[in-house]
Protein backbone atom coordinates (compact mmCIF):
# COMPACT_ATOMS: atom_id res chain seq x y z
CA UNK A 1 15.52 27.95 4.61
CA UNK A 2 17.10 24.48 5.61
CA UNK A 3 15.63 21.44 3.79
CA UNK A 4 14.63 17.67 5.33
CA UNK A 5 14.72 15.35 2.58
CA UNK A 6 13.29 12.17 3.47
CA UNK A 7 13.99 9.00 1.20
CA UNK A 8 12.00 8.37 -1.93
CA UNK A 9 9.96 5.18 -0.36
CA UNK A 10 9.53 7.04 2.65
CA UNK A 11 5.73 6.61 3.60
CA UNK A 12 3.24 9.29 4.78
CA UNK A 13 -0.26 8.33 6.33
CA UNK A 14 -2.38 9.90 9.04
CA UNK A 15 -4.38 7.41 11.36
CA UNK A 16 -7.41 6.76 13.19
CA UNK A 17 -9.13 3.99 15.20
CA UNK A 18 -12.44 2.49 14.74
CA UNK A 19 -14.22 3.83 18.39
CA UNK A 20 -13.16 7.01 18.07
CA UNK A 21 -13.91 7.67 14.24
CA UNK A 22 -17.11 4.62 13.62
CA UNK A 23 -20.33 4.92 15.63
CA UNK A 24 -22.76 3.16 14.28
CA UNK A 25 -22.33 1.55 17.81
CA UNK A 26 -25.47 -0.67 18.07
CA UNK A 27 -25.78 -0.93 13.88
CA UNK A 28 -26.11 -4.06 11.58
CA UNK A 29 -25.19 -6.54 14.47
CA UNK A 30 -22.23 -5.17 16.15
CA UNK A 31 -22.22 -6.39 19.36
CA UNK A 32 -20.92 -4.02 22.46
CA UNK A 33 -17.43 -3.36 23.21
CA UNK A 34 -15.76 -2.40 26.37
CA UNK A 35 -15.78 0.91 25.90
CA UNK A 36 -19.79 1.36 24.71
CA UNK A 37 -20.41 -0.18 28.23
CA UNK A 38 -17.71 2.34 29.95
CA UNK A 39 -18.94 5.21 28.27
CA UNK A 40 -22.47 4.52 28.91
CA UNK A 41 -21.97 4.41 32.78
CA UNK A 42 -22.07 8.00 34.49
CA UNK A 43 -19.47 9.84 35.31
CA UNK A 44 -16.43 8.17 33.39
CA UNK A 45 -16.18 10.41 30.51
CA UNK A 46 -15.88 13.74 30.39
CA UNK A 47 -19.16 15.90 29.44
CA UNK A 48 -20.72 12.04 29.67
CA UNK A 49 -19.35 12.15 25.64
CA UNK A 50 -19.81 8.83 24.00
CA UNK A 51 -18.53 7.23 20.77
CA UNK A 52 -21.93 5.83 20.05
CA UNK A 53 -22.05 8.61 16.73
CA UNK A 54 -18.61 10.12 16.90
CA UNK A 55 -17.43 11.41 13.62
CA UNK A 56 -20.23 8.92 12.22
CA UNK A 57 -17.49 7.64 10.13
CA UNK A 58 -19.46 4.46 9.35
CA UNK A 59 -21.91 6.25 6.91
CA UNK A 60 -19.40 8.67 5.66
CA UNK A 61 -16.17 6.15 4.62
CA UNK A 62 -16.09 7.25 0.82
CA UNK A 63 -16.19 10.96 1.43
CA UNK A 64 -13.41 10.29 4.24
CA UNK A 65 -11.30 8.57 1.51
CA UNK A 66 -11.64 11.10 -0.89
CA UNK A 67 -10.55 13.59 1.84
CA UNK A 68 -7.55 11.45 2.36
CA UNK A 69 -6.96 11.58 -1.44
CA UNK A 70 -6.97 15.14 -1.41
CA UNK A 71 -4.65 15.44 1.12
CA UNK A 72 -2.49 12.86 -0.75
CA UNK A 73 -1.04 10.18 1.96
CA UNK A 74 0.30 7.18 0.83
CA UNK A 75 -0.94 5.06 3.31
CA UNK A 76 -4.15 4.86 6.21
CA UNK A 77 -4.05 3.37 9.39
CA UNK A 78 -7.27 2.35 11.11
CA UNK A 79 -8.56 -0.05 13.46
CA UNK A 80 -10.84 -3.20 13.11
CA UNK A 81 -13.85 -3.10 15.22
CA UNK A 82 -13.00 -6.53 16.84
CA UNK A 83 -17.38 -6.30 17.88
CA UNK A 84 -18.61 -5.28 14.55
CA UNK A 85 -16.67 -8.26 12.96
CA UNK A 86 -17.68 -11.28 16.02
CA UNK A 87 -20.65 -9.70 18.16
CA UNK A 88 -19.39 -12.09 20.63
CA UNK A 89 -15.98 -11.89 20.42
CA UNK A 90 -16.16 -15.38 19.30
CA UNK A 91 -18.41 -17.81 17.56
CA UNK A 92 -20.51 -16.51 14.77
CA UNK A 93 -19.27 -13.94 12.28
CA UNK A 94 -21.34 -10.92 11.56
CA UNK A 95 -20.42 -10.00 7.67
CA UNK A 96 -22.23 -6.96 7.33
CA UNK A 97 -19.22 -5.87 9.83
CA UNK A 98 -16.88 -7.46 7.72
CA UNK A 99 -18.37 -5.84 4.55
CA UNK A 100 -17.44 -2.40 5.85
CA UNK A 101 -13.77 -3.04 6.21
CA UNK A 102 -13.84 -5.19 3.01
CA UNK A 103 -15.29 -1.51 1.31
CA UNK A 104 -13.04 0.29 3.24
CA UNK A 105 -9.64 -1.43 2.14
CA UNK A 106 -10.74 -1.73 -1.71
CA UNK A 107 -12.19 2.17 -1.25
CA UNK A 108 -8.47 3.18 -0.22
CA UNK A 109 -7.13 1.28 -2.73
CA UNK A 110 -8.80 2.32 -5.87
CA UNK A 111 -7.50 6.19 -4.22
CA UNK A 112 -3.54 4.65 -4.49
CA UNK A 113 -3.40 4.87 -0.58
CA UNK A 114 -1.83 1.54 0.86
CA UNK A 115 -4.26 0.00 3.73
CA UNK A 116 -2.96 -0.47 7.44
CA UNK A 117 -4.84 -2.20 9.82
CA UNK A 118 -4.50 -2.40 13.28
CA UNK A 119 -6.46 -5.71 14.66
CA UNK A 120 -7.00 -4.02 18.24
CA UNK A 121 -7.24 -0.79 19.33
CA UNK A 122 -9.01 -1.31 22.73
CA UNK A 123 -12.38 -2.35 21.83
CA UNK A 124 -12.29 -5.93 23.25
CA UNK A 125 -16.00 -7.16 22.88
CA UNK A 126 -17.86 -6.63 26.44
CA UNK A 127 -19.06 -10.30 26.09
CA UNK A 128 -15.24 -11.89 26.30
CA UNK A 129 -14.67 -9.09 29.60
CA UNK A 130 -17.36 -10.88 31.07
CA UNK A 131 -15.59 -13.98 30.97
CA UNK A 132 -12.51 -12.42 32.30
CA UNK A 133 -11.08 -10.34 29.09
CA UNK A 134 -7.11 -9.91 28.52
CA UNK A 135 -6.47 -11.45 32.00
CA UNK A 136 -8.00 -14.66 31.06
CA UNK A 137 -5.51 -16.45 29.36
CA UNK A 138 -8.42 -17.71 27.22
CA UNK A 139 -7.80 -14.13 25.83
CA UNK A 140 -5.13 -15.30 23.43
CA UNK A 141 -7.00 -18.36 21.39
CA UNK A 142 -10.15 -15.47 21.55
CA UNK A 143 -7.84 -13.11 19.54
CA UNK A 144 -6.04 -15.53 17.41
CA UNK A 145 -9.92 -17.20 16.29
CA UNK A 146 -10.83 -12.92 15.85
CA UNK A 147 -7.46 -12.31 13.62
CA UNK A 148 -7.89 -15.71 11.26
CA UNK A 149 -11.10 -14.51 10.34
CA UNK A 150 -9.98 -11.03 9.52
CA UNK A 151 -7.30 -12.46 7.85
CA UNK A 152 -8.92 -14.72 5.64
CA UNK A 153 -11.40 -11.07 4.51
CA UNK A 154 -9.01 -8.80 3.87
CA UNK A 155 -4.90 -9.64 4.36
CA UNK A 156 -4.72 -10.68 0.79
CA UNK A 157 -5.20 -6.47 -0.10
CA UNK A 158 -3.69 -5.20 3.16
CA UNK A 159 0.11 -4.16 3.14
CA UNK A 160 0.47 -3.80 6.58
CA UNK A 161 -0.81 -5.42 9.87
CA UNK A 162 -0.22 -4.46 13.85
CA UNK A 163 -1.44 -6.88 16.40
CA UNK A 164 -1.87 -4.20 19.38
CA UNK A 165 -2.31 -0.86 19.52
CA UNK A 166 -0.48 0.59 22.52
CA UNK A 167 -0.92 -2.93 25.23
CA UNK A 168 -0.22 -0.81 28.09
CA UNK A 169 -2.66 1.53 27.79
CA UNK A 170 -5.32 -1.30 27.52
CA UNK A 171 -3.25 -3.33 30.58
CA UNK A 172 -2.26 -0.53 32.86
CA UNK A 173 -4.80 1.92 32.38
CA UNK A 174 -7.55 -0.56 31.66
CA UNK A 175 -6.88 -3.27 33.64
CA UNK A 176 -4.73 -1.46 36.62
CA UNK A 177 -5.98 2.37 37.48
CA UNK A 178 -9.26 1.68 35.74
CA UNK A 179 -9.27 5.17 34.36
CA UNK A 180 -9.34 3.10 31.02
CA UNK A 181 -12.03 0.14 30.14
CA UNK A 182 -13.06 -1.80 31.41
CA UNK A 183 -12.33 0.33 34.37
CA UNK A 184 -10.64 -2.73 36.72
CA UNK A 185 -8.63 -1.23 39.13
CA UNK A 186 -6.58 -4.38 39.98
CA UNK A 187 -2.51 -4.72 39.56
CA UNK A 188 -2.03 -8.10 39.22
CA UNK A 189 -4.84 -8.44 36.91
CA UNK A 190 -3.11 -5.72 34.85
CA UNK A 191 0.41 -7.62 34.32
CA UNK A 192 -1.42 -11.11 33.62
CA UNK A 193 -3.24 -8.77 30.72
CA UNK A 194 -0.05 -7.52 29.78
CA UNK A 195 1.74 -11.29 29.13
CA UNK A 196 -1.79 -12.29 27.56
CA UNK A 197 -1.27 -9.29 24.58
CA UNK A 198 2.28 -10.31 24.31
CA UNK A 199 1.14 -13.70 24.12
CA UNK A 200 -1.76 -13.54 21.53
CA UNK A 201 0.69 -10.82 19.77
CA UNK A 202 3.07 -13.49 19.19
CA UNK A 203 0.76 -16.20 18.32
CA UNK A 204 -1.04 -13.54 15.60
CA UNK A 205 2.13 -13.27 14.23
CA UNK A 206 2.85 -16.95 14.19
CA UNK A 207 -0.69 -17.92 12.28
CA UNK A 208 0.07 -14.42 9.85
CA UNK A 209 2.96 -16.54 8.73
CA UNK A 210 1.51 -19.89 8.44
CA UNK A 211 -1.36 -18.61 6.14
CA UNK A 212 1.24 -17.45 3.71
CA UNK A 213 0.42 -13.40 3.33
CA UNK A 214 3.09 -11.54 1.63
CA UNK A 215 2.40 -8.33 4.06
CA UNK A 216 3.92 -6.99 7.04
CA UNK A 217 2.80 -7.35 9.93
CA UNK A 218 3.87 -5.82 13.69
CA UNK A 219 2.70 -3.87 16.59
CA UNK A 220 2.53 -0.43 18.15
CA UNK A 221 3.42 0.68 21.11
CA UNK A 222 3.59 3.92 23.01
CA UNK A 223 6.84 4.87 23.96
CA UNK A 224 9.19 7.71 25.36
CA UNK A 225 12.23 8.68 27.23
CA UNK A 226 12.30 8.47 30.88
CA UNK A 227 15.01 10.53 33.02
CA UNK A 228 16.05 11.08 36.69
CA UNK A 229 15.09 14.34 38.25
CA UNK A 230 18.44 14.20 39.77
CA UNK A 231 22.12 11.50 39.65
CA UNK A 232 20.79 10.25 43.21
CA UNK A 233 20.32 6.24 43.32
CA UNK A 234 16.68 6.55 44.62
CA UNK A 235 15.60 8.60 41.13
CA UNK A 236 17.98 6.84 38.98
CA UNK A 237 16.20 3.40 40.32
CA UNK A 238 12.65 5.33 40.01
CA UNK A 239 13.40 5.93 36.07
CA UNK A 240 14.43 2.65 35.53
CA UNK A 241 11.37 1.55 36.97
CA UNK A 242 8.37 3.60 34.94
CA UNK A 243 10.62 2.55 31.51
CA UNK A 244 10.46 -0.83 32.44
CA UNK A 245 6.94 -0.70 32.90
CA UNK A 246 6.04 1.81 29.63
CA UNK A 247 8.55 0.41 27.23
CA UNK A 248 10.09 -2.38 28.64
CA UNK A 249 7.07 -4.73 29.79
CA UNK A 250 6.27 -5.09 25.81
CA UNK A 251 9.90 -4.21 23.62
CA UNK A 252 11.66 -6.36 25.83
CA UNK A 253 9.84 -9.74 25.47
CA UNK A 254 9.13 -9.20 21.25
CA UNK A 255 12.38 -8.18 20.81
CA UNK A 256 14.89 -9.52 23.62
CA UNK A 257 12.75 -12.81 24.54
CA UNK A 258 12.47 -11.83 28.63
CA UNK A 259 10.23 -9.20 30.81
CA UNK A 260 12.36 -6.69 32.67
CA UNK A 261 14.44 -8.61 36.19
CA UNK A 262 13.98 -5.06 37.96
CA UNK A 263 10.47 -4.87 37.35
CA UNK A 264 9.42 -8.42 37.55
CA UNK A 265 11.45 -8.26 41.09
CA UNK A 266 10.03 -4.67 42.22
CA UNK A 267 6.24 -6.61 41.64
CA UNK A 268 6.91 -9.76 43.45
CA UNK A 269 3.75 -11.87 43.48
CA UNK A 270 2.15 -9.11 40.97
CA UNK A 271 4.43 -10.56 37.99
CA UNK A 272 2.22 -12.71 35.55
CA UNK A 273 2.01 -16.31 35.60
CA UNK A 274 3.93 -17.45 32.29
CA UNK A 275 3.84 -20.78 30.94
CA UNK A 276 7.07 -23.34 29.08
CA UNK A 277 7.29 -21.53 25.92
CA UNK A 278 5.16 -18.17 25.93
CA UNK A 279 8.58 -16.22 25.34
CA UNK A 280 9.28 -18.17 22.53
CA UNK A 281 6.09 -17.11 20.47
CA UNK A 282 6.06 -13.77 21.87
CA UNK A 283 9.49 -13.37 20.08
CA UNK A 284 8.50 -14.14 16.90
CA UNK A 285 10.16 -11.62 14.39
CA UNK A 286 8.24 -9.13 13.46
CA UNK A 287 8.50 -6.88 10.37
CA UNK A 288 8.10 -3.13 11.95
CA UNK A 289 7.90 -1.95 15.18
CA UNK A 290 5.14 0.64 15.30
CA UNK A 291 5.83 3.78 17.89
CA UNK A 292 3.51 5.84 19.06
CA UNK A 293 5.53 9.26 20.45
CA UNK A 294 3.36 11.78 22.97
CA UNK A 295 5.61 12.83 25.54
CA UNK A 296 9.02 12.33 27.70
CA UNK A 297 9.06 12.33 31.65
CA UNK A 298 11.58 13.48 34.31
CA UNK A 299 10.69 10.89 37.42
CA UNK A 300 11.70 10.96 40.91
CA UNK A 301 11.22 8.81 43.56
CA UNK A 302 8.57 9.82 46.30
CA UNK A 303 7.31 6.78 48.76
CA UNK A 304 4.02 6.65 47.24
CA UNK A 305 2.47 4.04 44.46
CA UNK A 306 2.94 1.12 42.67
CA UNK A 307 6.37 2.04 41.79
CA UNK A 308 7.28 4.80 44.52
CA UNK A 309 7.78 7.26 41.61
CA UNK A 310 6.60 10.98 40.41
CA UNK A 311 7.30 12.09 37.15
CA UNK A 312 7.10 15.96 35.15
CA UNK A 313 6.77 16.32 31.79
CA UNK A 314 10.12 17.35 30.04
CA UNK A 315 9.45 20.12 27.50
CA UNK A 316 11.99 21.68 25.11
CA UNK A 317 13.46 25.51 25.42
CA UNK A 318 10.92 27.23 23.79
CA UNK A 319 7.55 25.16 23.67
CA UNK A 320 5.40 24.46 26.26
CA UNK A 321 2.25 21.97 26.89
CA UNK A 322 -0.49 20.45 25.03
CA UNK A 323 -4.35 20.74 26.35
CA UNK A 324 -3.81 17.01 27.20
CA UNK A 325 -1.39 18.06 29.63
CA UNK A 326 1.68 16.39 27.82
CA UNK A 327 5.10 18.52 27.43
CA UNK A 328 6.11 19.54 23.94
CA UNK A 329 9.70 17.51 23.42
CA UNK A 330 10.86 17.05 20.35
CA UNK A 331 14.65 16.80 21.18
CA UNK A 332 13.50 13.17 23.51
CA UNK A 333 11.85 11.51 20.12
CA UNK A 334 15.06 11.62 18.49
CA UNK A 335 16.65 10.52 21.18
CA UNK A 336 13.98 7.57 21.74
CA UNK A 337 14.28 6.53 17.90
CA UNK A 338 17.97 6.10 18.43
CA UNK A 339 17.76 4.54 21.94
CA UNK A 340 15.53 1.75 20.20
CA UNK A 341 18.76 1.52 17.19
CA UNK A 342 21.11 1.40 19.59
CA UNK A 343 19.37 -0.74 22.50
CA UNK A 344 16.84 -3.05 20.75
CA UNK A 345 18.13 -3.64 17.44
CA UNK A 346 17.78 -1.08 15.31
CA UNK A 347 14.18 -2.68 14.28
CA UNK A 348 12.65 -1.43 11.13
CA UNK A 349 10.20 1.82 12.51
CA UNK A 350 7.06 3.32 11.33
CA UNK A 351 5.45 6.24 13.33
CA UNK A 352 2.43 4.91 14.12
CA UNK A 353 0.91 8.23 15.63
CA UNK A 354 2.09 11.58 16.64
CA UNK A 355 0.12 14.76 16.87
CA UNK A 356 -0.55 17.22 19.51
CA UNK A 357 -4.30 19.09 20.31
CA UNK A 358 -3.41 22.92 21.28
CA UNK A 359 -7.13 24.56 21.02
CA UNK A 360 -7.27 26.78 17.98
CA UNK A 361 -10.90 27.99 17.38
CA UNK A 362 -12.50 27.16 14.71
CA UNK A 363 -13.99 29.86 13.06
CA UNK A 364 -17.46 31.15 11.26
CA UNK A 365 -17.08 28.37 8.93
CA UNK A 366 -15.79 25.69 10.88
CA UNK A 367 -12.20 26.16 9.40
CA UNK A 368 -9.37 26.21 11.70
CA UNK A 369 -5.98 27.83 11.36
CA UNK A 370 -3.75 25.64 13.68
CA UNK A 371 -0.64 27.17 13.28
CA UNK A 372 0.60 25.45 16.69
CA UNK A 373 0.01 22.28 15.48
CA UNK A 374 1.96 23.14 12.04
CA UNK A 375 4.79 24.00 13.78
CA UNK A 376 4.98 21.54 16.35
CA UNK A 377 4.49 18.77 13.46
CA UNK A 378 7.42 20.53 11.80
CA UNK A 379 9.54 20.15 14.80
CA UNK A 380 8.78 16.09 15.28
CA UNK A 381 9.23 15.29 11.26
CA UNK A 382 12.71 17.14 11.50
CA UNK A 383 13.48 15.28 15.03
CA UNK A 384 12.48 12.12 12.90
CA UNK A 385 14.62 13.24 9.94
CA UNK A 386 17.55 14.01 12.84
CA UNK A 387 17.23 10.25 13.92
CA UNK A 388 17.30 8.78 10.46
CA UNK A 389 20.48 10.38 9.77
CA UNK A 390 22.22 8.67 12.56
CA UNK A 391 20.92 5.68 11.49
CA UNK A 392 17.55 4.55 12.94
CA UNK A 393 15.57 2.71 10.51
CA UNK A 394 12.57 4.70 10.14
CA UNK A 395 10.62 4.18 6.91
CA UNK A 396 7.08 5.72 7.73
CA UNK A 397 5.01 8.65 9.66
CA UNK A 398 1.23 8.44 10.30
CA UNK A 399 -0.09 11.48 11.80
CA UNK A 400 -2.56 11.59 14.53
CA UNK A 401 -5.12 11.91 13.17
CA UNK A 402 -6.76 12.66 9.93
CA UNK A 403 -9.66 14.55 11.90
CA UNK A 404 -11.09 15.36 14.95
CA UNK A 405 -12.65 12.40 16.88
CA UNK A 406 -13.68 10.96 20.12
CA UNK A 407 -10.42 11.45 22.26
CA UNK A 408 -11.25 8.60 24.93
CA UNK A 409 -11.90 9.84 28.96
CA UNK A 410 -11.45 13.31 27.60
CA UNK A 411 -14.87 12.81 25.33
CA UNK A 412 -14.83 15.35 22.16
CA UNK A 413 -12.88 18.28 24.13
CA UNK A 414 -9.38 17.13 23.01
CA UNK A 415 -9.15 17.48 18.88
CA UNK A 416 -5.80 16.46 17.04
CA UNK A 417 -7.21 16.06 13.79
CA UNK A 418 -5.86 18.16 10.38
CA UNK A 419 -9.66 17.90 9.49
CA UNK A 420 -12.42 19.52 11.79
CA UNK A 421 -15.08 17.65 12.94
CA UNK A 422 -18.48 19.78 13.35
CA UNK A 423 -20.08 16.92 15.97
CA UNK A 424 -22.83 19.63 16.69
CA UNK A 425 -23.98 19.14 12.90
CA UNK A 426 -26.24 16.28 11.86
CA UNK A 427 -23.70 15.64 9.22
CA UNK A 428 -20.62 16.03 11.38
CA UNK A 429 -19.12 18.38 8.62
CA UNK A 430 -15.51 17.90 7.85
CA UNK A 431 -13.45 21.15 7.21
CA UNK A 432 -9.93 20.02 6.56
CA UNK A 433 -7.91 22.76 8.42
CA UNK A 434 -3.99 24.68 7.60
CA UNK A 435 -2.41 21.72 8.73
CA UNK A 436 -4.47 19.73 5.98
CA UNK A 437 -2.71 21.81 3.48
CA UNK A 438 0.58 22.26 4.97
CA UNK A 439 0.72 18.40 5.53
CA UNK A 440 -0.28 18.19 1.76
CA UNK A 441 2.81 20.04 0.59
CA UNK A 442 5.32 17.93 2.82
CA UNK A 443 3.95 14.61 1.67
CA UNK A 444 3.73 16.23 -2.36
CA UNK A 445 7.49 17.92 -1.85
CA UNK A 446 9.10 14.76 0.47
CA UNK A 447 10.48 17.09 2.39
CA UNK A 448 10.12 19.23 5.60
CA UNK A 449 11.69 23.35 5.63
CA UNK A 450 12.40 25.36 7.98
């Protein structure tokens, strides 16, 4: 059986985010978020599923940290409920909100498991949308006043910090189809929300520094490969195209200083208005690039859409498709990881999330043996490992997720956690499942087989 060795300060975590774990929706002064209004209007969610109790992770935080003890990762990423901390999204401070986290972060550090924190992970307060949200460029002294005072609570326990999770998703799919919150469908509004994230990304960075924390701090994106159907100048131009607007509306300005020319070109009077100096803060150096790795797409050109694209999953010899639709590729992460060594840098990497939801039943009592998941975990971690040895600069892996949870438009029929969630039950029982305990044995050993 071949061995994957990973280095001895290699970090394993599994992660989660605060409106698909929390509930507690309405509780102890939170004020609403995008996505409580979204998922309270008919018809956007399927099964008309709501976060408003989810895993009810808000009354059951110490047993969930004593589940990630007994699984043994070294570190836990979750989100800040930007609502439950300023009802308002500015203005006054509610610190029963704050209290939580502050529990939370000393909770995971009296179990040895390092804290990180991801300041936004799509739940913009509803009261700043109605002003305008992330394409108001208001959006960016909103965040920064949101981050100092999350800062001043908890960065002096936190090792790690993102800004963002994932900006296009909350941009293109929030902002531009609408299939997202705050359900605009508008495409200029959607790349003036993109430069507003990079912008109040940057100047989060920028007052991180300046108040003197000896963490890390970064952002995460979602990113993947993206290759012509065929050699033909129309796909080849398509490809270029969907990149540039996945991974290159948000690596290139952190990390080269400048939005994509083809792009901004292709979207003519779409392209954001950007102000003397906003390319200047968004580069400010950041410590890890967090990336998020789904899926890979074969694109085409067809004269229809934004961009005058289709695209296919790409899925390796031998696998197939997840329930979400997405093709199993394990052979396009390693080649992403290196793309992003060889292209932007070779930034210091953590895997921010990577998982997969394939349908095993759960059984009599609620435990599930998700051998499909085991395997195609196995298959990413030694794609990772693949990567590392040609040099990428990979130093962590959080797996999505530590349990079953609300999985956005797709409500609670989507579930890529290693623990199962019982959201019939009063108690939303947690059953950790074989991937709990296979995931156990990497992180113990440091090393994948097989």
């Amino acid at each position: 059986m071949t061995q994957y060795p990973f280095p001895e300060d290699f970090i394993w975590g599994a992660a989660t985010a605060a409106y698909q774990i929390e509930g507690a929706w309405d509780e102890d002064g939170k004020g609403e978020s995008v996505w409580d209004r979204f998922t309270h209007q008919p018809f956007r969610i399927l099964n008309g599923d709501t976060g408003d109790v989810a895993c009810d992770h808000y009354h059951h935080m110490p047993e969930d940290v004593a589940l990630m003890k007994e699984l043994g990762i070294q570190s836990y990423r979750f989100s800040i409920g930007w609502p439950r901390i300023l009802p308002q999204g500015i203005g006054t401070t509610e610190p029963r909100g704050l209290d939580f986290y502050d529990r939370l972060v000393d909770e995971l550090l009296n179990a040895g498991i390092l804290p990180n924190a991801t300041l936004n992970h799509w739940d913009l307060p509803q009261a700043l949308q109605d002003k305008g949200g992330w394409a108001n460029r208001d959006s960016v002294s909103w965040f920064t006043e949101y981050a100092a005072v999350v800062f001043e609570k908890l960065a002096d326990r936190v090792a790690f910090w993102a800004t963002h999770n994932e900006p296009y998703v909350v941009a293109f799919m929030g902002y531009g189809d609408g299939t997202f919150a705050p359900g605009i469908a508008s495409y200029p509004q959607a790349f003036q929300a993109a430069h507003h994230l990079n912008l109040s990304h940057g100047k989060t960075v920028e007052l991180y520094r300046q108040m003197g924390y000896e963490g890390q701090i970064g952002i995460v994106l979602n990113l993947g490969t993206f290759h012509p159907k065929t050699s033909s100048p129309a796909d080849v131009s398509a490809a270029e195209r969907l990149e540039s607007l996945i991974n290159g509306m948000f690596l290139d300005p952190i990390l080269k200083g400048h939005y994509p020319g083809n792009l901004m070109h292709w979207i003519g009077d779409m392209a954001p208005e950007i102000h003397d100096g906003d390319m200047d803060i968004i580069q400010q150096p950041i410590d890890f690039l967090g990336v998020n790795y789904y899926f890979s797409q074969t694109v085409s050109f067809q004269p229809h859409g934004l961009l005058k694209l289709t695209s296919k999953p790409k899925i390796d010899p031998g696998w197939g498709m997840t329930l979400k639709g997405w093709g199993i590729c394990p052979s396009q992460f390693t080649e992403l990881l290196l793309h992003l060594r060889q292209d932007y840098g070779n930034p210091a990497m953590f895997i921010t999330e990577n998982g997969t939801a394939l349908g095993e039943p759960a059984d009599a009592n609620n435990f599930v043996n998700d051998q499909g998941r085991i395997n195609y975990l196995r298959a990413h971690f030694r794609a990772a490992h693949q990567a590392m040895a040609q040099g990428a600069d990979l130093r962590g892996y959080y797996v999505w997720s530590l349990m079953d949870n609300f999985e956005w438009a797709e409500g609670f029929d989507l579930r890529f956690g290693l623990i199962h969630v019982d959201f019939d039950a009063p108690d939303r029982k947690r059953t950790p499942k074989a991937s709990f305990d296979w995931y156990r044995q990497v992180i113990e050993d440091n090393t994948v087989y097989g």
